[in-house]
PDB file of N, CA and C in Angstrom:
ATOM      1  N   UNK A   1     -21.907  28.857  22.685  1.00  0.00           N
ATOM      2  CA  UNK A   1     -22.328  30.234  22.575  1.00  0.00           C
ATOM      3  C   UNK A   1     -23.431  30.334  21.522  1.00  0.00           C
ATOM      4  N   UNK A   2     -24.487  30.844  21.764  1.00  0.00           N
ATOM      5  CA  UNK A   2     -25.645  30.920  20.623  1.00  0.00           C
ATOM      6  C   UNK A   2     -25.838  32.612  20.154  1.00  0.00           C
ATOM      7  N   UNK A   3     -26.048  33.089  19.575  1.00  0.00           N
ATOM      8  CA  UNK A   3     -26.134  34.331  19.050  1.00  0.00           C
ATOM      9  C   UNK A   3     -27.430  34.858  19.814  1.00  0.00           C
ATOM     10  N   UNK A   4     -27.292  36.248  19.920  1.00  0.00           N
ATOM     11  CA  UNK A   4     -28.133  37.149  20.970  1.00  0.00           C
ATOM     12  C   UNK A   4     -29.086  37.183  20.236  1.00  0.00           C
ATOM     13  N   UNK A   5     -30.185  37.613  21.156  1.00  0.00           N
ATOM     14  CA  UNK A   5     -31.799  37.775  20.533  1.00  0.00           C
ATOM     15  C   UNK A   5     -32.041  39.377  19.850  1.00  0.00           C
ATOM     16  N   UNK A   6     -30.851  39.893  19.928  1.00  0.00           N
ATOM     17  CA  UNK A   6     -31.081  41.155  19.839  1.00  0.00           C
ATOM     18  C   UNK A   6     -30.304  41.362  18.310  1.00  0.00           C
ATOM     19  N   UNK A   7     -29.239  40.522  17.699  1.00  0.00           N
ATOM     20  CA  UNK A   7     -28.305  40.504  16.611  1.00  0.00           C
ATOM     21  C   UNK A   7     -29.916  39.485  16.111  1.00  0.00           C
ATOM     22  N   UNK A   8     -29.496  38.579  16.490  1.00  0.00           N
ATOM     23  CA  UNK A   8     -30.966  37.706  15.525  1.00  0.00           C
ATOM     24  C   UNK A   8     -32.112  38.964  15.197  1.00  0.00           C
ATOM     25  N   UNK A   9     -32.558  39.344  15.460  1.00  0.00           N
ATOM     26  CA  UNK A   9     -33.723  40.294  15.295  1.00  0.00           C
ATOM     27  C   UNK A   9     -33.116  41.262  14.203  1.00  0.00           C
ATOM     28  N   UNK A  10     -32.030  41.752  14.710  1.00  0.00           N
ATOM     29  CA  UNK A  10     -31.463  42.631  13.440  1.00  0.00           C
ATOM     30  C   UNK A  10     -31.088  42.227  12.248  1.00  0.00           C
ATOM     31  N   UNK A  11     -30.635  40.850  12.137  1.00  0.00           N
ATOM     32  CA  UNK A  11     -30.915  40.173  11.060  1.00  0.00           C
ATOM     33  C   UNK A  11     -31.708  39.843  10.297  1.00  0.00           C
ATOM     34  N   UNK A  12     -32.936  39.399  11.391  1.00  0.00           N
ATOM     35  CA  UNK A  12     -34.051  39.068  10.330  1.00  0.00           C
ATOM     36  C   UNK A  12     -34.774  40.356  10.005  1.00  0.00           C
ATOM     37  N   UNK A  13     -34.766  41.375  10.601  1.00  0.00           N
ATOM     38  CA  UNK A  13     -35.365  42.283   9.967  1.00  0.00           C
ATOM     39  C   UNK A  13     -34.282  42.853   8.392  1.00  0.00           C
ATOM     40  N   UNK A  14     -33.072  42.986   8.681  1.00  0.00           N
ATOM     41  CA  UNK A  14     -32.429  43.484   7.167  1.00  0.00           C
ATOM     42  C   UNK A  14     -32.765  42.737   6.406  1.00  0.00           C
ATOM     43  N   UNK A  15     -33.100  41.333   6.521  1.00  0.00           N
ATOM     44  CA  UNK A  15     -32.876  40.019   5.525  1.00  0.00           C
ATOM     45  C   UNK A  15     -34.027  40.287   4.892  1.00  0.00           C
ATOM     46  N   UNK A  16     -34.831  40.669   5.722  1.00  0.00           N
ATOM     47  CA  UNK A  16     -36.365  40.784   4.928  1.00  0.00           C
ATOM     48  C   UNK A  16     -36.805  41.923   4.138  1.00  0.00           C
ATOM     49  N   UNK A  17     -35.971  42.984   4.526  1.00  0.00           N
ATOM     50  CA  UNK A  17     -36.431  44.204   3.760  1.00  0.00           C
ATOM     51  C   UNK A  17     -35.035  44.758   2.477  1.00  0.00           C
ATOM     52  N   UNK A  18     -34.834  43.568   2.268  1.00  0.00           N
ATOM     53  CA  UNK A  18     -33.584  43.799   1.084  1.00  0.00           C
ATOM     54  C   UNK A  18     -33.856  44.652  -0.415  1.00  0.00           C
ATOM     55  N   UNK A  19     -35.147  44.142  -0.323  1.00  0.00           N
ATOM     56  CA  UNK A  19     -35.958  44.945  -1.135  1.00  0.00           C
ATOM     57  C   UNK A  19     -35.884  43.998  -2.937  1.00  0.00           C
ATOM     58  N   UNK A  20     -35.117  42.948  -3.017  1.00  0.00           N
ATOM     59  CA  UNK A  20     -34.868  42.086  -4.213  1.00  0.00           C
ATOM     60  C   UNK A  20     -35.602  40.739  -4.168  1.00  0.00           C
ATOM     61  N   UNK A  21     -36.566  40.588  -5.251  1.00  0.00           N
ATOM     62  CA  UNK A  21     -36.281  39.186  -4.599  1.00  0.00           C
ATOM     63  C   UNK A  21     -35.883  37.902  -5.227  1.00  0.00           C
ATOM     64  N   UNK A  22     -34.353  38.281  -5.377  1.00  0.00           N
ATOM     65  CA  UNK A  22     -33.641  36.891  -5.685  1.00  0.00           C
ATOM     66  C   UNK A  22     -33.005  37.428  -4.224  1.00  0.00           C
ATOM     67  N   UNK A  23     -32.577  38.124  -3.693  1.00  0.00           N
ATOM     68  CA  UNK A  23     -32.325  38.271  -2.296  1.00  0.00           C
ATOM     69  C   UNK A  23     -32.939  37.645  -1.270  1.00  0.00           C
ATOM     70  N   UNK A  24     -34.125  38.355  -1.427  1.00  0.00           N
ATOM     71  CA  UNK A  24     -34.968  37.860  -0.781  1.00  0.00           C
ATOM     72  C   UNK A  24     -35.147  36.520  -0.251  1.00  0.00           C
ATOM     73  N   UNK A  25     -35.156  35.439  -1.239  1.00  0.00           N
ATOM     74  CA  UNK A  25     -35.385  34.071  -1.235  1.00  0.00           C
ATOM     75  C   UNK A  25     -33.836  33.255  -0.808  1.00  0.00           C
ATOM     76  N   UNK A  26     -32.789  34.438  -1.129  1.00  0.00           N
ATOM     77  CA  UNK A  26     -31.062  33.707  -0.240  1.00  0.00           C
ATOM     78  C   UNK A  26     -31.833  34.350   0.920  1.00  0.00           C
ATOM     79  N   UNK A  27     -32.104  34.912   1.241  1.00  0.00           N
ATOM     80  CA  UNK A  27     -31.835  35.599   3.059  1.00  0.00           C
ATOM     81  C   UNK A  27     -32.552  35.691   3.734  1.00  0.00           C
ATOM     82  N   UNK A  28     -33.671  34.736   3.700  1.00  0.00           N
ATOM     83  CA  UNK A  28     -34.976  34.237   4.169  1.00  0.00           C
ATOM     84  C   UNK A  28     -34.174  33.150   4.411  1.00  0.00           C
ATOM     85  N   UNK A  29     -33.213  32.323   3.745  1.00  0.00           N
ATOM     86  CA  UNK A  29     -32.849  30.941   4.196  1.00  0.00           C
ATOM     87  C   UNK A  29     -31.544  31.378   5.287  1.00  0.00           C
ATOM     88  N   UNK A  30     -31.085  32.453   4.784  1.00  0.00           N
ATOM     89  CA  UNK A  30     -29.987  32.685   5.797  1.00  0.00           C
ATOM     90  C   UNK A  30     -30.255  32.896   7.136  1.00  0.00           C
ATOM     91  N   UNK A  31     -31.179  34.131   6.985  1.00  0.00           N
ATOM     92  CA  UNK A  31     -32.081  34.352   8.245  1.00  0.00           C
ATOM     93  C   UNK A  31     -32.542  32.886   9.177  1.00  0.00           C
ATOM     94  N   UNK A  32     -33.159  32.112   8.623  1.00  0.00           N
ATOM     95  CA  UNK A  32     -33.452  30.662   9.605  1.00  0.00           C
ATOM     96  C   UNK A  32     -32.118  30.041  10.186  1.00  0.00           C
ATOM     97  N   UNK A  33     -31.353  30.185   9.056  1.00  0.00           N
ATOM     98  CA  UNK A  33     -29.984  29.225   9.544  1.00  0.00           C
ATOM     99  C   UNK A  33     -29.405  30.459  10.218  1.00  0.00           C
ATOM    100  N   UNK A  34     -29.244  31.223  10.895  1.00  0.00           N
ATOM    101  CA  UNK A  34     -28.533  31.849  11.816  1.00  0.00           C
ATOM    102  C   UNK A  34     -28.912  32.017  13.140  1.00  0.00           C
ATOM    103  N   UNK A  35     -30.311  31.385  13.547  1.00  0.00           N
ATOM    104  CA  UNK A  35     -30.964  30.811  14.670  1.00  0.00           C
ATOM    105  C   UNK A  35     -29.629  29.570  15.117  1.00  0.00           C
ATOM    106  N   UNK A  36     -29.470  28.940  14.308  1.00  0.00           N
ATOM    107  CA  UNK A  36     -28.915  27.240  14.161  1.00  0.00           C
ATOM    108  C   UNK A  36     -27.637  27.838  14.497  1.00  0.00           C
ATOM    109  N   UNK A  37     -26.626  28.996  14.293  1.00  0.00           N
ATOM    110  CA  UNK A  37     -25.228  29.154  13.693  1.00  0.00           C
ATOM    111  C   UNK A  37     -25.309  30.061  15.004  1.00  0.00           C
ATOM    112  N   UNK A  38     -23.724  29.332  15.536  1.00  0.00           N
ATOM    113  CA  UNK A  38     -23.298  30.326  16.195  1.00  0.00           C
ATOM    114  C   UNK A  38     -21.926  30.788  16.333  1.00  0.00           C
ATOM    115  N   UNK A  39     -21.231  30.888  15.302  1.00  0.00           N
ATOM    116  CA  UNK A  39     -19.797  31.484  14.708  1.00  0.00           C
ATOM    117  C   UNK A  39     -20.226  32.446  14.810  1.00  0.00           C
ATOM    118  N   UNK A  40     -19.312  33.375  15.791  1.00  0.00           N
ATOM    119  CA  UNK A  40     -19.455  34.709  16.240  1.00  0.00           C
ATOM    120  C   UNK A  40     -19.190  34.932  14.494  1.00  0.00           C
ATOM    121  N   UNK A  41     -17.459  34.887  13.825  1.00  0.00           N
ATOM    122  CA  UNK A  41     -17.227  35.551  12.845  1.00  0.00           C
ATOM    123  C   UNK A  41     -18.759  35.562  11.861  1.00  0.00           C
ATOM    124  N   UNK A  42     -19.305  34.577  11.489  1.00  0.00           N
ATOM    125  CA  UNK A  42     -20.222  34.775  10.357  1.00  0.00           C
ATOM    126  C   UNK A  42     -21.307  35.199  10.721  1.00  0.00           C
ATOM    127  N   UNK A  43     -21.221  36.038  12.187  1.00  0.00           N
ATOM    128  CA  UNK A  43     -22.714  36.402  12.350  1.00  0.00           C
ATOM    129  C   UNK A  43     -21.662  37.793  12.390  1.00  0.00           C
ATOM    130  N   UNK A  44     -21.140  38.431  12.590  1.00  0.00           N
ATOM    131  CA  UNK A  44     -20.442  39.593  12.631  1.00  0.00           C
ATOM    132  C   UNK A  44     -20.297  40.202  10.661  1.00  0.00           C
ATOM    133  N   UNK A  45     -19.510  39.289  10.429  1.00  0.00           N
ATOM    134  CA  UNK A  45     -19.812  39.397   8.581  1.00  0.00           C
ATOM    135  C   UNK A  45     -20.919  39.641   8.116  1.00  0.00           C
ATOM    136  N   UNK A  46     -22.337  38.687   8.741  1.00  0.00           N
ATOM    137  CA  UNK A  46     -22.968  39.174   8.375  1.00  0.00           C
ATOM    138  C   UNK A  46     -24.011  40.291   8.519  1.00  0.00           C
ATOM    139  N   UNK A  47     -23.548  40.797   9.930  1.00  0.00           N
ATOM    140  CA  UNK A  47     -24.112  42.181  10.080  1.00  0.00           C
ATOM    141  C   UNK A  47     -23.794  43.132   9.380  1.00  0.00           C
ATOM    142  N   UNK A  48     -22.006  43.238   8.988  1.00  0.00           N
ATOM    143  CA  UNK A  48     -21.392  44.168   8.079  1.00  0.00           C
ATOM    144  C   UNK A  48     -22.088  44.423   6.920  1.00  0.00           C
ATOM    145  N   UNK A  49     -21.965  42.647   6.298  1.00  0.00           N
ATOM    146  CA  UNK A  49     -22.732  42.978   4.661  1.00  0.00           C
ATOM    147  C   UNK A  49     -23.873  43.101   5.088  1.00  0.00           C
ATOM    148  N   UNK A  50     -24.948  43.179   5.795  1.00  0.00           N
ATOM    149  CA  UNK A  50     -26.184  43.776   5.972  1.00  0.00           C
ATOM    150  C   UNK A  50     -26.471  45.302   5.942  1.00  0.00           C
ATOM    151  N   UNK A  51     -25.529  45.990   5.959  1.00  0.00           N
ATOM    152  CA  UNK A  51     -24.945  46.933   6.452  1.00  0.00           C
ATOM    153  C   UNK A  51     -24.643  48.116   4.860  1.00  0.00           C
ATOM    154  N   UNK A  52     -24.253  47.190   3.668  1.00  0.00           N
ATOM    155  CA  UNK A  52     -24.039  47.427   2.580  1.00  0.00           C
ATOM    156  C   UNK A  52     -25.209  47.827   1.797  1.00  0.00           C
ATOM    157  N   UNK A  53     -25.303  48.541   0.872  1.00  0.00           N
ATOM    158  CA  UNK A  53     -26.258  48.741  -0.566  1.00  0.00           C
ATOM    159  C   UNK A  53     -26.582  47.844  -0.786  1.00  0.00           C
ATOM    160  N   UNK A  54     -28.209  47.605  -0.514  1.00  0.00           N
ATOM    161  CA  UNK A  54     -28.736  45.785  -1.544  1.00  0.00           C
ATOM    162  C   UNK A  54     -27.895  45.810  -2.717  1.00  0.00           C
ATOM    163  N   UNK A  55     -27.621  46.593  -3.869  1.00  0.00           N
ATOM    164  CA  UNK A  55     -26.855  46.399  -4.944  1.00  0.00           C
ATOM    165  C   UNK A  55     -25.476  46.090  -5.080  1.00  0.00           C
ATOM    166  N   UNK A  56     -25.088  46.560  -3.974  1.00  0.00           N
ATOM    167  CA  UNK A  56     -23.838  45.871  -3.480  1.00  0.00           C
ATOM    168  C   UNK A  56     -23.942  44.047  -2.971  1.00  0.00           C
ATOM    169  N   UNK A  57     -24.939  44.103  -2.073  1.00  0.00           N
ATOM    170  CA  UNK A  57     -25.233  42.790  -1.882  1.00  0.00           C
ATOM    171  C   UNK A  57     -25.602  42.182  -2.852  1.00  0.00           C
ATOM    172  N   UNK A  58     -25.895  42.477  -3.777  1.00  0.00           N
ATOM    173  CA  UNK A  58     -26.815  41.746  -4.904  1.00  0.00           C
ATOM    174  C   UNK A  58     -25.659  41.417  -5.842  1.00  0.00           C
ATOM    175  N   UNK A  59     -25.059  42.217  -6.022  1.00  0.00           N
ATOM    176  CA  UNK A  59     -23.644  41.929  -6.683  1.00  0.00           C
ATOM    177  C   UNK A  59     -22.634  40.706  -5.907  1.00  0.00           C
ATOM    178  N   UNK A  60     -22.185  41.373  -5.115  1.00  0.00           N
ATOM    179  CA  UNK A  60     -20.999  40.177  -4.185  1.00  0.00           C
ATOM    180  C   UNK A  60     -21.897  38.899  -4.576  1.00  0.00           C
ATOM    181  N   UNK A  61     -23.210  38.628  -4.131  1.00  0.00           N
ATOM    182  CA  UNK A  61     -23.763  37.174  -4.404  1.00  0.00           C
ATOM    183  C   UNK A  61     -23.693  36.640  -5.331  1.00  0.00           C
ATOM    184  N   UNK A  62     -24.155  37.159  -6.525  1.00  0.00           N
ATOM    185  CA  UNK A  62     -24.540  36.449  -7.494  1.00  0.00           C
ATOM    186  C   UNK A  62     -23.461  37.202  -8.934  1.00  0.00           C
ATOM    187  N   UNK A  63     -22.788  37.873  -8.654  1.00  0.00           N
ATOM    188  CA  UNK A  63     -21.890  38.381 -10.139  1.00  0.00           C
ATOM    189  C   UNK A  63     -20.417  39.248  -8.980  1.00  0.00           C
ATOM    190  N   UNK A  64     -20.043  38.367  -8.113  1.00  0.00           N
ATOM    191  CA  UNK A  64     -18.761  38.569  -8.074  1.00  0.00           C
ATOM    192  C   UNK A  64     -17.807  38.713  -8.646  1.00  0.00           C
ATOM    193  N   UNK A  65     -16.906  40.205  -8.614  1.00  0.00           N
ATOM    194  CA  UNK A  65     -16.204  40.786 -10.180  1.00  0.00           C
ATOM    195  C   UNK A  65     -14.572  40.907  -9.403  1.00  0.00           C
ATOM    196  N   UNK A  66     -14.784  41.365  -8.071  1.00  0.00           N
ATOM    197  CA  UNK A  66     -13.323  41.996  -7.618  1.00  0.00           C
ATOM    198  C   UNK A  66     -13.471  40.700  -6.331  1.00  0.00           C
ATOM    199  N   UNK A  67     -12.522  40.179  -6.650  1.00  0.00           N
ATOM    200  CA  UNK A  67     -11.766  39.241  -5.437  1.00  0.00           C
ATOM    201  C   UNK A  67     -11.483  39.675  -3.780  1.00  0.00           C
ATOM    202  N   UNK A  68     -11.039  41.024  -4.166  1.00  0.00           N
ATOM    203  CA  UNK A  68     -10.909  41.694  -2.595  1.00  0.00           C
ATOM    204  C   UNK A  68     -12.039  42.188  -2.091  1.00  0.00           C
ATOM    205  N   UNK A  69     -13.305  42.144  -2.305  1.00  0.00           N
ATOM    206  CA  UNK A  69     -14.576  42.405  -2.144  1.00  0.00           C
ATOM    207  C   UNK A  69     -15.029  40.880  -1.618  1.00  0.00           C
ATOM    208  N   UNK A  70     -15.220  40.070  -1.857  1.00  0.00           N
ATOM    209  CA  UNK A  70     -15.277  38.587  -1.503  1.00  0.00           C
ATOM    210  C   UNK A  70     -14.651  38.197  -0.700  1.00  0.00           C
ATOM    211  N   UNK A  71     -13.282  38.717  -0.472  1.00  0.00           N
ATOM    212  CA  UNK A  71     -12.427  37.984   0.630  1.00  0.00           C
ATOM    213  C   UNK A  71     -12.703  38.865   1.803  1.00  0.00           C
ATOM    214  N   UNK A  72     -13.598  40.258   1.739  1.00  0.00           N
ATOM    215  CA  UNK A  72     -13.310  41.095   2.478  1.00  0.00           C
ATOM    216  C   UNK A  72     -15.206  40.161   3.833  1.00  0.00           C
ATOM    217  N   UNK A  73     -15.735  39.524   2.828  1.00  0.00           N
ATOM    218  CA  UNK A  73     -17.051  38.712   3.041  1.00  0.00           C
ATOM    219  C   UNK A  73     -16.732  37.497   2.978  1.00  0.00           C
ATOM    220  N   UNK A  74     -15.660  36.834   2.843  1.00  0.00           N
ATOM    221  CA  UNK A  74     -15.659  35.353   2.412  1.00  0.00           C
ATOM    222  C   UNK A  74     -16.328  34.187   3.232  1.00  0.00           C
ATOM    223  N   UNK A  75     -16.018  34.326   4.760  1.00  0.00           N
ATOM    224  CA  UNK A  75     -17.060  33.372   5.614  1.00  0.00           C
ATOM    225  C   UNK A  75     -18.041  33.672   5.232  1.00  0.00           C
ATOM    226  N   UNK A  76     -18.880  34.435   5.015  1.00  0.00           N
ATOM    227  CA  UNK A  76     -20.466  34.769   5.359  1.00  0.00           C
ATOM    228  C   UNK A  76     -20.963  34.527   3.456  1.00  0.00           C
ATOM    229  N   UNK A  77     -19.755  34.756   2.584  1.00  0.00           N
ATOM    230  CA  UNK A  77     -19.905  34.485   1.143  1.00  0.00           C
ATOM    231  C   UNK A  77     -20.059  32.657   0.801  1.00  0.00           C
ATOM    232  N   UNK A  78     -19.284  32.351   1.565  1.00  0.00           N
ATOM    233  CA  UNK A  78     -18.575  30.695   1.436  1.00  0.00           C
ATOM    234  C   UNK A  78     -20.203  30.223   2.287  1.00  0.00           C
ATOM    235  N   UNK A  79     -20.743  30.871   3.514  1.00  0.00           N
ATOM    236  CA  UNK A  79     -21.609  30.024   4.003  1.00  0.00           C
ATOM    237  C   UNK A  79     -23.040  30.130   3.494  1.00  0.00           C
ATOM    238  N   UNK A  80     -23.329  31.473   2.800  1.00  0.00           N
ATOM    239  CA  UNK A  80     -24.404  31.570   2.288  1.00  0.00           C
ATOM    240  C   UNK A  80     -24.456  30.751   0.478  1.00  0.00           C
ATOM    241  N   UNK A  81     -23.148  30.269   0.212  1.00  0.00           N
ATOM    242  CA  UNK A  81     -22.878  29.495  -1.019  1.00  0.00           C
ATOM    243  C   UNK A  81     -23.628  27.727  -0.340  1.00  0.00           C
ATOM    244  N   UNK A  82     -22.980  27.583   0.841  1.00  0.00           N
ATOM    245  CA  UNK A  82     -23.311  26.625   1.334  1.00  0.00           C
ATOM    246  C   UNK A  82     -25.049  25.819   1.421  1.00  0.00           C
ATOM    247  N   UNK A  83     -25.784  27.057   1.671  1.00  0.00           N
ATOM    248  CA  UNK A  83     -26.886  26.949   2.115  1.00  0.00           C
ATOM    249  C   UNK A  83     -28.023  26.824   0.866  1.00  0.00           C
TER     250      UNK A  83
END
């Protein structure tokens, strides 16, 4: 199963207009690797957190404080750690 041309597109457009750019430079790499990825769950996660306040995103990434916020992202947290 490869991810739709129509979720890809919506991705790369949020990824790009995050408006940060230490964001920016995670989700420019995420964005490529989700061409490659086709785990429904971590492309679904990551529409959600796309979906969130860059400051929210900007937080969960890089100064994760509440645990149930992370677990609520953890595939798409764990794979963008990966990358």
């Amino acid at each position: 199963m490869t991810i739709s041309e129509d979720k890809l597109k919506i991705i790369k457009y949020r990824c790009q207009t995050l408006g940060m750019r230490e964001l920016d430079v995670v989700f420019a790499k995420v964005s490529d690797s989700m061409s490659k990825n086709s785990d429904p769950v971590i492309i679904e996660e990551l529409i959600n957190l796309l979906k969130e306040e860059t400051q929210y995103i900007y937080s969960l990434i890089f100064n994760p404080i509440d645990p149930i916020e992370v677990e609520k992202y953890k595939n798409i947290y764990q794979f963008i750690k990966s990358i």
